[in-house]
Every structure is written in structure tokens, then in C-alpha cells.
C-alpha atoms as a PDB file:
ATOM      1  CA  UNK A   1      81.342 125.747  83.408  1.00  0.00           C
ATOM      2  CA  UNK A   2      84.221 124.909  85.825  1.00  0.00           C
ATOM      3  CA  UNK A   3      85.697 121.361  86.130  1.00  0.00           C
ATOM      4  CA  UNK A   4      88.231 119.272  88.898  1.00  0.00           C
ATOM      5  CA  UNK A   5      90.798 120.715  87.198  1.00  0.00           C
ATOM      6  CA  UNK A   6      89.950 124.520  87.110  1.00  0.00           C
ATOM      7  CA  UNK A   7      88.667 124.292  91.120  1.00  0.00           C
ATOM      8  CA  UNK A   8      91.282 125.153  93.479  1.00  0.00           C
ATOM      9  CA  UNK A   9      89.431 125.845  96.312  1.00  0.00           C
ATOM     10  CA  UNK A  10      85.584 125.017  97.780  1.00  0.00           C
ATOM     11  CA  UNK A  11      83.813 127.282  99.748  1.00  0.00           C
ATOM     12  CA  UNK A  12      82.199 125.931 102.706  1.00  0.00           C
ATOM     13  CA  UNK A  13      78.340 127.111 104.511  1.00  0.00           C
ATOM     14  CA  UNK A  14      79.266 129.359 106.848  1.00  0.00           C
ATOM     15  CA  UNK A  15      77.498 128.943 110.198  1.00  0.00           C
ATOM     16  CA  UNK A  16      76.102 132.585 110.532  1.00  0.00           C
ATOM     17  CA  UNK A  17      76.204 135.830 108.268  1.00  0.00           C
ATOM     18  CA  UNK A  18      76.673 138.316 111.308  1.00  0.00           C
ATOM     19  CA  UNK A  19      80.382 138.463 112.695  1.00  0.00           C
ATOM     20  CA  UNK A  20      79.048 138.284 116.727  1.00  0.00           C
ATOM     21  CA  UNK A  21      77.086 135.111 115.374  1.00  0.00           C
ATOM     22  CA  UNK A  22      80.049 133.640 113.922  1.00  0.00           C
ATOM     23  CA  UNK A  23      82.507 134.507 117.514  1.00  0.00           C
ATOM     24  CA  UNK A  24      79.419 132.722 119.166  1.00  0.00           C
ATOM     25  CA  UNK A  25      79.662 129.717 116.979  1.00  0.00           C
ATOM     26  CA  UNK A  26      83.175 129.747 117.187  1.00  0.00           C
ATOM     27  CA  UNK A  27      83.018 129.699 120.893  1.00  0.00           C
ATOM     28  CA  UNK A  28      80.459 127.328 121.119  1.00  0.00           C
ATOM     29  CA  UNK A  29      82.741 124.801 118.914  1.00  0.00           C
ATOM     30  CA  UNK A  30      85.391 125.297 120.928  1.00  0.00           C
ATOM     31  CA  UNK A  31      83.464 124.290 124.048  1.00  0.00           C
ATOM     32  CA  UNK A  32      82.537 121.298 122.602  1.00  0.00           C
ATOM     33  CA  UNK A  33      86.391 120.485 120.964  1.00  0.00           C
ATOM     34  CA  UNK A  34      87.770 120.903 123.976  1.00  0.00           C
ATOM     35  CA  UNK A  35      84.906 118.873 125.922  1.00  0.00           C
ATOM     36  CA  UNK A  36      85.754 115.901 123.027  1.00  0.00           C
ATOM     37  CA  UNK A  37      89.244 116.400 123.451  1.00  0.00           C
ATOM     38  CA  UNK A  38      89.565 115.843 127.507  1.00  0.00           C
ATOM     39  CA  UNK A  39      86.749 113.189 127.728  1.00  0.00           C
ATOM     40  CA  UNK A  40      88.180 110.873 125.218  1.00  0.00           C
ATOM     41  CA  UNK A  41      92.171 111.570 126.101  1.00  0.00           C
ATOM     42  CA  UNK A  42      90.891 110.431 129.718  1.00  0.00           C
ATOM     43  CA  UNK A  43      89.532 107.341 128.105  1.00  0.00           C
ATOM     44  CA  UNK A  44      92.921 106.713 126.439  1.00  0.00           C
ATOM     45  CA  UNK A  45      94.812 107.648 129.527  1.00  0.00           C
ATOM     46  CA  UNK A  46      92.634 105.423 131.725  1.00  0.00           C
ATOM     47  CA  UNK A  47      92.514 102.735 129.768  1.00  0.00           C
ATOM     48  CA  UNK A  48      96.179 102.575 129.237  1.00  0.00           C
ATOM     49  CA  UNK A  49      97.480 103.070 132.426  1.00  0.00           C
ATOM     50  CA  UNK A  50      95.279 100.685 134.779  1.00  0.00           C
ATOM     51  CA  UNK A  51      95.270  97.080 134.443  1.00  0.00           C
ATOM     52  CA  UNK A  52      91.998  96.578 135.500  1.00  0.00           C
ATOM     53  CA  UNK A  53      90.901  98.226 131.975  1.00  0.00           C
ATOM     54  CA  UNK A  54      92.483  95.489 129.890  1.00  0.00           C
ATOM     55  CA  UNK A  55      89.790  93.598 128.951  1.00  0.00           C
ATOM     56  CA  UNK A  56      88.586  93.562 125.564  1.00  0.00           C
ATOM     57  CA  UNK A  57      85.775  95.654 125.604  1.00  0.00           C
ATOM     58  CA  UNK A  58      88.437  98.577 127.423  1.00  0.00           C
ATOM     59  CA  UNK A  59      90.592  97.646 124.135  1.00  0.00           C
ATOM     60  CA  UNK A  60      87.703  98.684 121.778  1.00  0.00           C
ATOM     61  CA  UNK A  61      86.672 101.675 124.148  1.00  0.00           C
ATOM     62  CA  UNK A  62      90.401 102.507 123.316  1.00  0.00           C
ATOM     63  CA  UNK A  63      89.548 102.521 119.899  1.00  0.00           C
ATOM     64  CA  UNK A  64      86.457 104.304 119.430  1.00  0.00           C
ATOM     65  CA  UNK A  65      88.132 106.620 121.816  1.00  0.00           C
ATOM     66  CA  UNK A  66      91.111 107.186 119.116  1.00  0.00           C
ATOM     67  CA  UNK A  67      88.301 107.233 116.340  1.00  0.00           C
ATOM     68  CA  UNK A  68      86.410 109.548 117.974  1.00  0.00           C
ATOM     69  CA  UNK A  69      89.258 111.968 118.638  1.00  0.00           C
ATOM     70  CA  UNK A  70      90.278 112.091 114.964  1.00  0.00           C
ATOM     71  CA  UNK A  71      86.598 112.283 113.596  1.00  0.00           C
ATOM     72  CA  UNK A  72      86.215 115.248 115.395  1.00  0.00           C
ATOM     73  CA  UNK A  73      89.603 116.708 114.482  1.00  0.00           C
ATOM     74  CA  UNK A  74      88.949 116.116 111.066  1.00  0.00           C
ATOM     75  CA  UNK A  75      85.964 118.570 110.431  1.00  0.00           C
ATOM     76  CA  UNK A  76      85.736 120.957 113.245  1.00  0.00           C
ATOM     77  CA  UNK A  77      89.167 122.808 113.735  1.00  0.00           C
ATOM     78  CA  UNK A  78      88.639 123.997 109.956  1.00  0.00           C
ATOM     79  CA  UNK A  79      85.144 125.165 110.570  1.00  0.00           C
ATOM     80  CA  UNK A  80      86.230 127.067 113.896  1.00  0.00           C
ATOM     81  CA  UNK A  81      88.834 128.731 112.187  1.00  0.00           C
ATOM     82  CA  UNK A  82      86.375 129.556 109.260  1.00  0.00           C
ATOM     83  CA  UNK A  83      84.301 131.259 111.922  1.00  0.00           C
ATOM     84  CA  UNK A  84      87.033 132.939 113.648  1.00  0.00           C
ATOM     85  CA  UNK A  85      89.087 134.599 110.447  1.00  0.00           C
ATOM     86  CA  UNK A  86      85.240 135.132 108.575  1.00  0.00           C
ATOM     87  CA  UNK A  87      86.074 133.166 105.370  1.00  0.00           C
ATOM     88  CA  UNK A  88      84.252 130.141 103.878  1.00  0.00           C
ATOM     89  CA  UNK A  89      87.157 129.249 101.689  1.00  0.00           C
ATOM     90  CA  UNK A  90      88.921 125.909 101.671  1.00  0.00           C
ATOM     91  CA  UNK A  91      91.704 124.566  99.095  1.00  0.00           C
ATOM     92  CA  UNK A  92      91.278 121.360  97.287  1.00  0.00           C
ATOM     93  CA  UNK A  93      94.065 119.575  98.698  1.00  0.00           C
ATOM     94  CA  UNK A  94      92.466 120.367 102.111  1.00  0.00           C
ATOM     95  CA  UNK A  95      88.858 119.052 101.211  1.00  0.00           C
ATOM     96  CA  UNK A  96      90.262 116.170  99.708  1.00  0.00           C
ATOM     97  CA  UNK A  97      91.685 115.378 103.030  1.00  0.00           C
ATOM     98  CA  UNK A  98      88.696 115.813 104.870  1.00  0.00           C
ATOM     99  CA  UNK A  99      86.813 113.151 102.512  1.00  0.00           C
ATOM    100  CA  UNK A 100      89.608 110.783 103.160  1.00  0.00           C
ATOM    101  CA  UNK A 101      89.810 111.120 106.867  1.00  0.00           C
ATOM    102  CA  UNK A 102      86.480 111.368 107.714  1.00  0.00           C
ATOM    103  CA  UNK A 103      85.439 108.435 105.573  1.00  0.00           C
ATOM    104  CA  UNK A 104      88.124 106.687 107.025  1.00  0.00           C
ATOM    105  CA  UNK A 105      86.997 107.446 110.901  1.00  0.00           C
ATOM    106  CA  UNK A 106      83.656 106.918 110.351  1.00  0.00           C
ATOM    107  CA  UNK A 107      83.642 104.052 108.953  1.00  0.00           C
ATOM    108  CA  UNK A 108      86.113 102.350 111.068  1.00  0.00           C
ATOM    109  CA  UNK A 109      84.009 103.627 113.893  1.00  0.00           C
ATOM    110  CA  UNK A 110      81.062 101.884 113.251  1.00  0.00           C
ATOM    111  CA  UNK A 111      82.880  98.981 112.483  1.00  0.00           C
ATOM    112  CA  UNK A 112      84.737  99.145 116.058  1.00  0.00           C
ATOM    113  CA  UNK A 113      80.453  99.763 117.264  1.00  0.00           C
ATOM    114  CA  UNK A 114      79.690  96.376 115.361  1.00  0.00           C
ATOM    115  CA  UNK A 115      82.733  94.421 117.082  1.00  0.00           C
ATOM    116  CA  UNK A 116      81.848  95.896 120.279  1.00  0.00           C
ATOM    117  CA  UNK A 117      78.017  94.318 119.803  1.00  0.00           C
ATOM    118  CA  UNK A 118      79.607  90.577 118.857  1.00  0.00           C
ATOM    119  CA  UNK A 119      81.556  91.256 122.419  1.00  0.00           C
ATOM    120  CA  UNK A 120      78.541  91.589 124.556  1.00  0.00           C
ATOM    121  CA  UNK A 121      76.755  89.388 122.820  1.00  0.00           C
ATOM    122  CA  UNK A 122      79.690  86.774 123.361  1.00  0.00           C
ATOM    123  CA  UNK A 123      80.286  87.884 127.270  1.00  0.00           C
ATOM    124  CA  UNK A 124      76.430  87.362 127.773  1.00  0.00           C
ATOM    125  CA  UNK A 125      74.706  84.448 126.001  1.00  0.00           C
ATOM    126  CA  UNK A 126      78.599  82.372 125.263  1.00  0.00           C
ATOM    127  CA  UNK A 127      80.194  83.483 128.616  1.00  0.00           C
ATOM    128  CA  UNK A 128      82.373  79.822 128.534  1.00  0.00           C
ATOM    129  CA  UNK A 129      83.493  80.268 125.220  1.00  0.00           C
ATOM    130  CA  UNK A 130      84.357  84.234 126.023  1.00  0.00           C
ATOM    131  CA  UNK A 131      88.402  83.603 126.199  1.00  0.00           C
ATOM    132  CA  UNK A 132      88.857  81.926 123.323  1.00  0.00           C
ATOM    133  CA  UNK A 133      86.387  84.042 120.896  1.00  0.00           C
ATOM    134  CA  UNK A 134      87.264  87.279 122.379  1.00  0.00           C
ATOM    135  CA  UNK A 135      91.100  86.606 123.507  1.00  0.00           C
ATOM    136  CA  UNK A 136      93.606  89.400 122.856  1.00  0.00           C
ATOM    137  CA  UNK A 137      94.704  87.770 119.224  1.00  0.00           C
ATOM    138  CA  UNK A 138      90.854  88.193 118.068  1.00  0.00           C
ATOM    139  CA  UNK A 139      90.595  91.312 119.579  1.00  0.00           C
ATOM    140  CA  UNK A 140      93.593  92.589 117.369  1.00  0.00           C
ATOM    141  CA  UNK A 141      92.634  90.977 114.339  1.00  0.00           C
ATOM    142  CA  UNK A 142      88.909  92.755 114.739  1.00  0.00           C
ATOM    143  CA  UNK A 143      90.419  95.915 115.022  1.00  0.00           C
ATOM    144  CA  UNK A 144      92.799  95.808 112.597  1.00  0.00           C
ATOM    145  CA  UNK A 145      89.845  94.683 110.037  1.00  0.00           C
ATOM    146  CA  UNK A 146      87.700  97.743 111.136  1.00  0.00           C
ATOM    147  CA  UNK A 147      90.841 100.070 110.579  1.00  0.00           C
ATOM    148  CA  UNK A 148      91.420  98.369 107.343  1.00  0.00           C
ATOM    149  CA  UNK A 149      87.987  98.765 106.012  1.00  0.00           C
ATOM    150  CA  UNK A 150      88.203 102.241 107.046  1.00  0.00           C
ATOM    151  CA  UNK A 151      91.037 102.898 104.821  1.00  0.00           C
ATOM    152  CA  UNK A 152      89.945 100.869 101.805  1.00  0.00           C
ATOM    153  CA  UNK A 153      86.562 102.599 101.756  1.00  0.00           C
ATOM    154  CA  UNK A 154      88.153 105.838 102.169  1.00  0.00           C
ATOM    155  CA  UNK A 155      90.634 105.511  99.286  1.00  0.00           C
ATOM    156  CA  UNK A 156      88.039 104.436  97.067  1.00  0.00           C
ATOM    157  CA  UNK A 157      85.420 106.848  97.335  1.00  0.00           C
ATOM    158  CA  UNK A 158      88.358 110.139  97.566  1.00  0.00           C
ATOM    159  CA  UNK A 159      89.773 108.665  94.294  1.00  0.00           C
ATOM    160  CA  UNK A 160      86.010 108.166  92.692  1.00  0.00           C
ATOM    161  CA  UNK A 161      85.084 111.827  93.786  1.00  0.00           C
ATOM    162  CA  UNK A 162      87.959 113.604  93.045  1.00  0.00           C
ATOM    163  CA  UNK A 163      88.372 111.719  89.871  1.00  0.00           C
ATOM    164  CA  UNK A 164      84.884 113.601  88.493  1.00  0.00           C
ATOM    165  CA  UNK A 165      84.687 116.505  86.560  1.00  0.00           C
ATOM    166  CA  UNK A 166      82.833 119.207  88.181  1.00  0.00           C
ATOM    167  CA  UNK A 167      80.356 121.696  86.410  1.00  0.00           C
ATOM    168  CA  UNK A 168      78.356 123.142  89.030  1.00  0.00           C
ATOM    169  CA  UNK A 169      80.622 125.694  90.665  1.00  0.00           C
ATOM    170  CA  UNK A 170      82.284 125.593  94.054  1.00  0.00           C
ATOM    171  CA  UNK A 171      80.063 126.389  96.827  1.00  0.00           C
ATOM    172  CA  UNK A 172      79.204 123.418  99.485  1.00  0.00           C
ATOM    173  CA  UNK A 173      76.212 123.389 101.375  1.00  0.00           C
ATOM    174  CA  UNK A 174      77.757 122.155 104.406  1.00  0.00           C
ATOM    175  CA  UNK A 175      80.620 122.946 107.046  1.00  0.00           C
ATOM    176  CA  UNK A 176      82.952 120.150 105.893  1.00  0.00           C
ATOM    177  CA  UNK A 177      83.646 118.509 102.376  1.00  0.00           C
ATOM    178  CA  UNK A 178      81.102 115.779 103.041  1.00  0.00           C
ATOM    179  CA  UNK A 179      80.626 112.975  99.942  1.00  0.00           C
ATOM    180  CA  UNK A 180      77.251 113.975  98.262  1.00  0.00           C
ATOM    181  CA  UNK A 181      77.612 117.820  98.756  1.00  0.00           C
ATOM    182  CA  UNK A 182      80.987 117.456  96.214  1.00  0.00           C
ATOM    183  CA  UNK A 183      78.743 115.117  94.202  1.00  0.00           C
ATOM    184  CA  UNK A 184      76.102 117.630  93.954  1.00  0.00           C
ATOM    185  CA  UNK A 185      78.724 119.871  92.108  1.00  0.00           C
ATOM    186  CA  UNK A 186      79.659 117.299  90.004  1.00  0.00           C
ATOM    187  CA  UNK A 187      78.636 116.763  86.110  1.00  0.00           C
ATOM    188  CA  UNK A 188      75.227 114.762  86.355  1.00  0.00           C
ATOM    189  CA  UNK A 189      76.317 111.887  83.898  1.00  0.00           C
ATOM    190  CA  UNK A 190      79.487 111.381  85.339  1.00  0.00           C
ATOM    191  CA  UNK A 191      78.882 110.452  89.240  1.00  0.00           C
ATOM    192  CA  UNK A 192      77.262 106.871  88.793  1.00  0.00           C
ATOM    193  CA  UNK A 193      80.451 105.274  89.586  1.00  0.00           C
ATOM    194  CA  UNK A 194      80.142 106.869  93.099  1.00  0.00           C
ATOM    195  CA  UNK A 195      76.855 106.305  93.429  1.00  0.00           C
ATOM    196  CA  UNK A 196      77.280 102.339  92.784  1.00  0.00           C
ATOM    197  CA  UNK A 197      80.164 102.545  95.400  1.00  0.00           C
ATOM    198  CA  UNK A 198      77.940 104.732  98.359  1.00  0.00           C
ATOM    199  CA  UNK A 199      75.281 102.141  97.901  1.00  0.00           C
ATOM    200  CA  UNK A 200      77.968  99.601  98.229  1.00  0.00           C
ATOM    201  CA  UNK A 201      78.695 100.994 101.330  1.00  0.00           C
ATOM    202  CA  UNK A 202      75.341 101.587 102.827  1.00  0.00           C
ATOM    203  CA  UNK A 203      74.607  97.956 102.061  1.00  0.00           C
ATOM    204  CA  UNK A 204      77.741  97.139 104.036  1.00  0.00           C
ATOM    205  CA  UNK A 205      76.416  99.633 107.076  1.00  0.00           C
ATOM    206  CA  UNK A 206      72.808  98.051 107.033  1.00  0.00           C
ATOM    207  CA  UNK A 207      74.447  94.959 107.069  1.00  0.00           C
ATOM    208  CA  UNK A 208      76.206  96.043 110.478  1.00  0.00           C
ATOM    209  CA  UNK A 209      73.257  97.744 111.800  1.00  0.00           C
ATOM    210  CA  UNK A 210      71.037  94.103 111.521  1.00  0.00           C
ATOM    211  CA  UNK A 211      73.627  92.429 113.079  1.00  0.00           C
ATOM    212  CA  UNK A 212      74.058  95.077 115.869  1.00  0.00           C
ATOM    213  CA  UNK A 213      70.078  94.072 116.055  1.00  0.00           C
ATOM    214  CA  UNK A 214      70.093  90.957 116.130  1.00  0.00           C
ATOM    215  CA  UNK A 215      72.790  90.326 118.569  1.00  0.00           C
ATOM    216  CA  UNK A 216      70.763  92.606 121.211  1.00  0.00           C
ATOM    217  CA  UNK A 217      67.632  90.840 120.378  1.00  0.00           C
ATOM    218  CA  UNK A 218      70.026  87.602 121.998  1.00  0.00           C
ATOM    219  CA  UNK A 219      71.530  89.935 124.786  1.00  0.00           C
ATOM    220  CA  UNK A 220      67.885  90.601 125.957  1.00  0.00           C
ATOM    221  CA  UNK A 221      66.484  86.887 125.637  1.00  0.00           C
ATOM    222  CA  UNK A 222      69.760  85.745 127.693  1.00  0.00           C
ATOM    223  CA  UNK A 223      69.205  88.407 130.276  1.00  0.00           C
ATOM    224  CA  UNK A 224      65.990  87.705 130.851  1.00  0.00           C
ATOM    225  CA  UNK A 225      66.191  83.873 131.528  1.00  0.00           C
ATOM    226  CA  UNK A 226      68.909  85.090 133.967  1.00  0.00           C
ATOM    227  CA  UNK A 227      67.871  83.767 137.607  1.00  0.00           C
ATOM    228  CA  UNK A 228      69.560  86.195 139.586  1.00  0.00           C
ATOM    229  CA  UNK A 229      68.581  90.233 139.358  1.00  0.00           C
ATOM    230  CA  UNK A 230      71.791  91.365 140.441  1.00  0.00           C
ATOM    231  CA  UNK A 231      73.170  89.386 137.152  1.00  0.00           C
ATOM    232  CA  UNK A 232      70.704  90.731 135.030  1.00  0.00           C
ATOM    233  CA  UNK A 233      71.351  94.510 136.451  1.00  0.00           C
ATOM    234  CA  UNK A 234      75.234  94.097 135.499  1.00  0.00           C
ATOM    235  CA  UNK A 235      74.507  92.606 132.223  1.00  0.00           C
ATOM    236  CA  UNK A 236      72.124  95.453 131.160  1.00  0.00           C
ATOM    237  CA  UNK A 237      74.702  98.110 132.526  1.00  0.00           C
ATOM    238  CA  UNK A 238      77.452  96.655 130.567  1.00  0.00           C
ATOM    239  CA  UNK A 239      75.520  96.881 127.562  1.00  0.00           C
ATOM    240  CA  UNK A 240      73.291 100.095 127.898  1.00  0.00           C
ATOM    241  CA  UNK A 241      76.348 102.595 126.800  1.00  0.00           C
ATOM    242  CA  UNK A 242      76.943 100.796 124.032  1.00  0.00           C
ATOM    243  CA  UNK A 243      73.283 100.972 122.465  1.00  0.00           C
ATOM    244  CA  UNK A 244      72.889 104.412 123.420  1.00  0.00           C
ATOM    245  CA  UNK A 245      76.509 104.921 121.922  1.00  0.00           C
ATOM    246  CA  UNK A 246      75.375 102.850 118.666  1.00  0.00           C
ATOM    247  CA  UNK A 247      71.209 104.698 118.983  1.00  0.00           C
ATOM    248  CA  UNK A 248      73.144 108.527 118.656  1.00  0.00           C
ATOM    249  CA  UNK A 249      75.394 107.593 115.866  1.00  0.00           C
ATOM    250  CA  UNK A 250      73.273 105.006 113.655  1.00  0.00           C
ATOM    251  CA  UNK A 251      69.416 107.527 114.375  1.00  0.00           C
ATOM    252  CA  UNK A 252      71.417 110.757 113.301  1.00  0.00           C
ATOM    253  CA  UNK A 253      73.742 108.842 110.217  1.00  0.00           C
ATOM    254  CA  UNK A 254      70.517 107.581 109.124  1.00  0.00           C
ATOM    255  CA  UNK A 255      68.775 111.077 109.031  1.00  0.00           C
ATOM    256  CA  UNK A 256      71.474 112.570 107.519  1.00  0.00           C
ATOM    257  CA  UNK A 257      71.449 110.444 104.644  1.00  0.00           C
ATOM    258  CA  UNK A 258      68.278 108.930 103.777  1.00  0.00           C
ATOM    259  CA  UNK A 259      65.678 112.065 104.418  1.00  0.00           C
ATOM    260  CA  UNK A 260      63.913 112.799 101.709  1.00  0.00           C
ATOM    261  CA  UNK A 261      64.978 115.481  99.512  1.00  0.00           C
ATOM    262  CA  UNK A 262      61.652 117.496 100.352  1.00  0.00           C
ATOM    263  CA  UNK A 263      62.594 118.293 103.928  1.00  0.00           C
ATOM    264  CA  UNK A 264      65.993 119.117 102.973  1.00  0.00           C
ATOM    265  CA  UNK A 265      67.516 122.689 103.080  1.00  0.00           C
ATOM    266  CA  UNK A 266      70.907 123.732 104.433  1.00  0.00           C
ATOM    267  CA  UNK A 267      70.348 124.432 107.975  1.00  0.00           C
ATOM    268  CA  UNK A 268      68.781 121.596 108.606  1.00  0.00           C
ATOM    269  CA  UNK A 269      71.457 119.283 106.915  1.00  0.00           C
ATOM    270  CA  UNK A 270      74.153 121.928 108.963  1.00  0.00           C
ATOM    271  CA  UNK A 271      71.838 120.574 111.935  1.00  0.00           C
ATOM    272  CA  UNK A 272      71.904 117.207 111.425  1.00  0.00           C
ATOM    273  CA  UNK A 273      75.615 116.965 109.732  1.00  0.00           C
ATOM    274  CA  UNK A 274      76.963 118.684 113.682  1.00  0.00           C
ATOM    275  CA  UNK A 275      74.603 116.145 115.262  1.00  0.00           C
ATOM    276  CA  UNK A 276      76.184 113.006 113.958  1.00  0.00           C
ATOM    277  CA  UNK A 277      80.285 114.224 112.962  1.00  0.00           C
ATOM    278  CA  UNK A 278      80.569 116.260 116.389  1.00  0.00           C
ATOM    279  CA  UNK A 279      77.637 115.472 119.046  1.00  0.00           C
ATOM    280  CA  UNK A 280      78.670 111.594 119.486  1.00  0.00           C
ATOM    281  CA  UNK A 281      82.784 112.107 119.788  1.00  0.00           C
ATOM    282  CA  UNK A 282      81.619 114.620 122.270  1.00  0.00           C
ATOM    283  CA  UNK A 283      79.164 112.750 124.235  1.00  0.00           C
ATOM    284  CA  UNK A 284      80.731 108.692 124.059  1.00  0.00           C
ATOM    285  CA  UNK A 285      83.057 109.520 126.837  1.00  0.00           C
ATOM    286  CA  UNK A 286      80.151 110.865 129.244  1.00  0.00           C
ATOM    287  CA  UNK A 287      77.755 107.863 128.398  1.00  0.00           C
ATOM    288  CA  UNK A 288      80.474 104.985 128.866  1.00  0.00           C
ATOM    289  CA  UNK A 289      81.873 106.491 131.949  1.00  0.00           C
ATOM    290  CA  UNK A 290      78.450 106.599 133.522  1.00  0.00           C
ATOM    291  CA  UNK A 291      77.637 103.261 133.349  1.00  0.00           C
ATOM    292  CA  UNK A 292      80.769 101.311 133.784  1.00  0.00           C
ATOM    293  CA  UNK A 293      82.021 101.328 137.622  1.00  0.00           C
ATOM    294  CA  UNK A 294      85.857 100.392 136.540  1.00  0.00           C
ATOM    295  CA  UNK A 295      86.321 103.046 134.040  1.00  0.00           C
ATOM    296  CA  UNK A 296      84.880 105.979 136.680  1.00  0.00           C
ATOM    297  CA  UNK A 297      87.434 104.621 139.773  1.00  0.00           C
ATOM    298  CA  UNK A 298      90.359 104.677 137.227  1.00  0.00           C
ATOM    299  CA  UNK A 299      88.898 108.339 135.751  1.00  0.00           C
ATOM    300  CA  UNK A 300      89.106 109.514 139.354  1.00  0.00           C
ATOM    301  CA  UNK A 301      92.198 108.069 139.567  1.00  0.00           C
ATOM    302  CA  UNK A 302      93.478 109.865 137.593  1.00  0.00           C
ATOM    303  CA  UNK A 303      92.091 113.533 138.774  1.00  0.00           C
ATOM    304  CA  UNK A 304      93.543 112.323 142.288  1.00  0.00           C
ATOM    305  CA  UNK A 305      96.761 111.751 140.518  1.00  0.00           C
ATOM    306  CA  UNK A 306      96.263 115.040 138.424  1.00  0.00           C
ATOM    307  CA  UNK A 307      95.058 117.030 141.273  1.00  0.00           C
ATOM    308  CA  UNK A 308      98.411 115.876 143.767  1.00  0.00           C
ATOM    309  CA  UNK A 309     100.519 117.203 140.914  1.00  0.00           C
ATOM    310  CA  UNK A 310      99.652 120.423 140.700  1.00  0.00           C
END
């Protein structure tokens, strides 16, 4: 029987048993990192540098964008490398970190999602009242609150997890140190704590996700008493990348954690676990630059700039 104290290292599901499989894999993830990488340090870039892109949905964009960036960064680099040097092994101190930071980002992310909802809800159906429930002091007190709430979460459930004794070995059926694989290791009488605190949590998410809801179920009933079709058009483009930003992350988070146990087996939790840490910080810059006009002139902007100095 081996405990917290006796485990110095987990050892992660690798993503393929032959070594070409594995280069694939590893190329494939690096495609994607990289993709991730450029698509959200435009964002930043963009959003930063022109003044037209100071409004306070830009400022949340920023955010997410930052989120997104360190979600990704959190679990994939280790898993490439994994691939790359064929091992499966990594140190406690190193999972540990990965719990933190990913609870942190992901949680902070939605968060940002949920603020980003109560903006378009404001900008459509309280468009008088916009400035002074969405000025620049709210706006920094809402993200600061969704940071915060990250980092509380975070610390609590890395110091419940790594607080419990562990008796079923070291192996983790997944390519990061993700919550309920560690607590699947764990001694079966001892994990309640962490239980109480994940449904805690996904009491605090569902409470989010109903608001997301019902503040679109608003959006729609405003935008369709709208007289005008060229109003409603630019109402339902300001707000489409969001929902199909929020319809990714919430469809695959959901999947991930509340399918039953019967359909479960390790490639398809590899499947879904890539779907909702990697696929979103990957594909948020595409869908937001699509559909918002402002953020594509300053993106190609910035190529023109990019392009002339070279």
C-alpha cells in the first residue's frame, strides 16, 4: 500500500504505445500549441495596442485571452514532452502544480464567460444604463473577483487533495493531474472532504451556467422586439462568439464530468479531457475574430504592421 508520503512521482496515460504514434501526437500538439499560442497573443496584442478595442467586452476578451494562454500552458507542454522523450513519469511537486494552475484557469475562465454574459445582456436589453453598470471601475472589480475565485478554489481543492493519503498506486488515467483521477488513487474513506468541496464547486458552476441562460433567454426577447434588422443583425453578432465560446467549454466540461461511469474508459476520458483543456484555448481566438468587425481590422493591422517589418 503506498501513501502521499511514499509517492514521489505519478505516471501519466500516455497518448500511444508505438514511438511513431507518440512523434505524431507530439506533432499534432505542437500544431495546436503553437495555433493557441499566436491566436490568443494576437488578441492580447490587438487589444492592447488599438484604442478602438477598449471597451469592456475587449477588456474581458483580454482576459479570457490571458486565461486561455495559461490553461493551455498548464497541461500540454508536459504531455508533449512526455511524448517526445517516451516517459509517462511526472514528480509530485509538478502534478501538484498542474492541479493548482489549472483549477485556477479554469475556473477563473468561466467566471470571466459569466461576466462576459451580464455584459451583453447589459449592452442589449439596459443599453442607457451600460456606462455606469459596465464602466471601467466595474469592469476591474469583475475581473479581479473571477481571478480571485480562481485562486481560492484552487488553493482549496490542491491542499484537500494533496492532504489525502493515497493507497491505490501511482498511475493516472489521464494526460494531466486532473482532480478525480488523483482521487481515484486515494484511500476510499478519506476523500469525502473533497468530494463535499467539488460539489461545492459544481453548484457554484451550475449556478453560472443558469445565469449564462437566463441572461440569453433576455438577449433574445430584446432582440427580437428590436424594430430595425440591421440592429438586430449587430446585436446577434456581438453575442454569437460568446455562446459558441461558452456552448464548447460548458457541452465538453459537462461530459467530462458528469458521464456516467458505464461509458467511461480511458480513451474516451483522454478524448474528452483534450476536447475541453486544449480544443477551446485553441479555437476562442478563431470564433471571436470572426464575428467581431473591430477586432479583425486591428488583427490585420497588425500583419500589415508585422509584414512592413520584415
Amino acid at each position: 500500500m503506498a501513501n502521499s508520503s511514499s509517492v514521489s512521482e505519478f505516471l501519466l496515460l500516455a497518448f500511444a504505445d508505438t514511438r511513431e504514434l507518440q512523434l505524431l501526437h507530439f506533432g499534432l500538439f505542437l500544431g495546436i500549441y503553437v495555433a493557441a499560442l499566436l491566436g490568443n497573443g494576437l488578441i492580447l496584442t490587438a487589444v492592447a495596442c488599438d484604442h478602438r478595442l477598449h471597451t469592456p467586452m475587449d477588456f474581458f476578451l483580454l482576459n479570457l485571452a490571458l486565461l486561455n494562454l495559461g490553461c493551455i500552458s498548464t497541461t500540454l507542454p508536459k504531455a508533449m514532452a512526455n511524448s517526445l522523450w517516451d516517459t509517462r513519469a511526472i514528480s509530485y511537486q509538478g502534478c501538484a502544480a498542474q492541479v493548482f494552475f489549472f483549477a485556477f484557469l479554469i475556473t477563473a475562465e468561466f467566471y470571466v464567460l459569466t461576466i462576459m454574459a451580464y455584459d451583453r445582456y447589459v449592452a442589449i436589453c439596459k443599453p442607457l444604463h451600460y456606462g455606469s453598470l459596465v464602466g471601467s471601475r466595474a469592469c476591474a472589480q469583475m475581473a479581479a473577483a473571477a481571478w480571485g475565485s480562481g485562486f481560492l478554489n484552487a488553493v482549496l481543492h490542491t491542499a484537500t487533495t494533496f492532504s489525502l493519503p493515497l493507497c491505490q498506486g501511482n498511475e493516472l488515467d489521464q494526460f494531466f493531474c486532473e482532480l478525480p483521477q488523483i482521487l481515484k488513487l486515494s484511500c476510499s474513506e478519506s476523500f469525502l472532504r473533497e468530494v463535499g468541496l467539488i460539489v461545492v464547486s459544481v453548484c457554484l458552476a451550475f449556478g453560472c451556467f443558469v445565469f449564462i441562460v437566463l441572461s440569453y433567454v433576455q438577449i433574445l426577447r430584446s432582440v427580437l422586439t428590436m424594430p430595425s434588422e440591421q440592429g438586430r443583425h449587430k446585436a446577434f453578432s456581438t453575442c454569437l462568439p460568446h455562446l459558441a465560446v461558452v456552448s464548447l467549454f460548458v457541452s465538453t466540461g459537462m461530459f467530462a464530468y458528469l458521464k456516467p461511469p458505464s461509458i467511461s474508459s480511458p480513451s474516451l476520458d483522454l478524448v474528452v479531457a483534450v476536447l475541453y483543456s486544449v480544443v477551446p484555448a485553441a479555437m476562442n481566438p478563431l470564433i471571436y475574430s470572426m464575428r467581431n468587425k473591430e477586432l479583425k481590422d486591428a488583427l490585420r493591422k497588425l500583419f500589415g504592421y508585422m509584414l512592413l517589418h520584415h
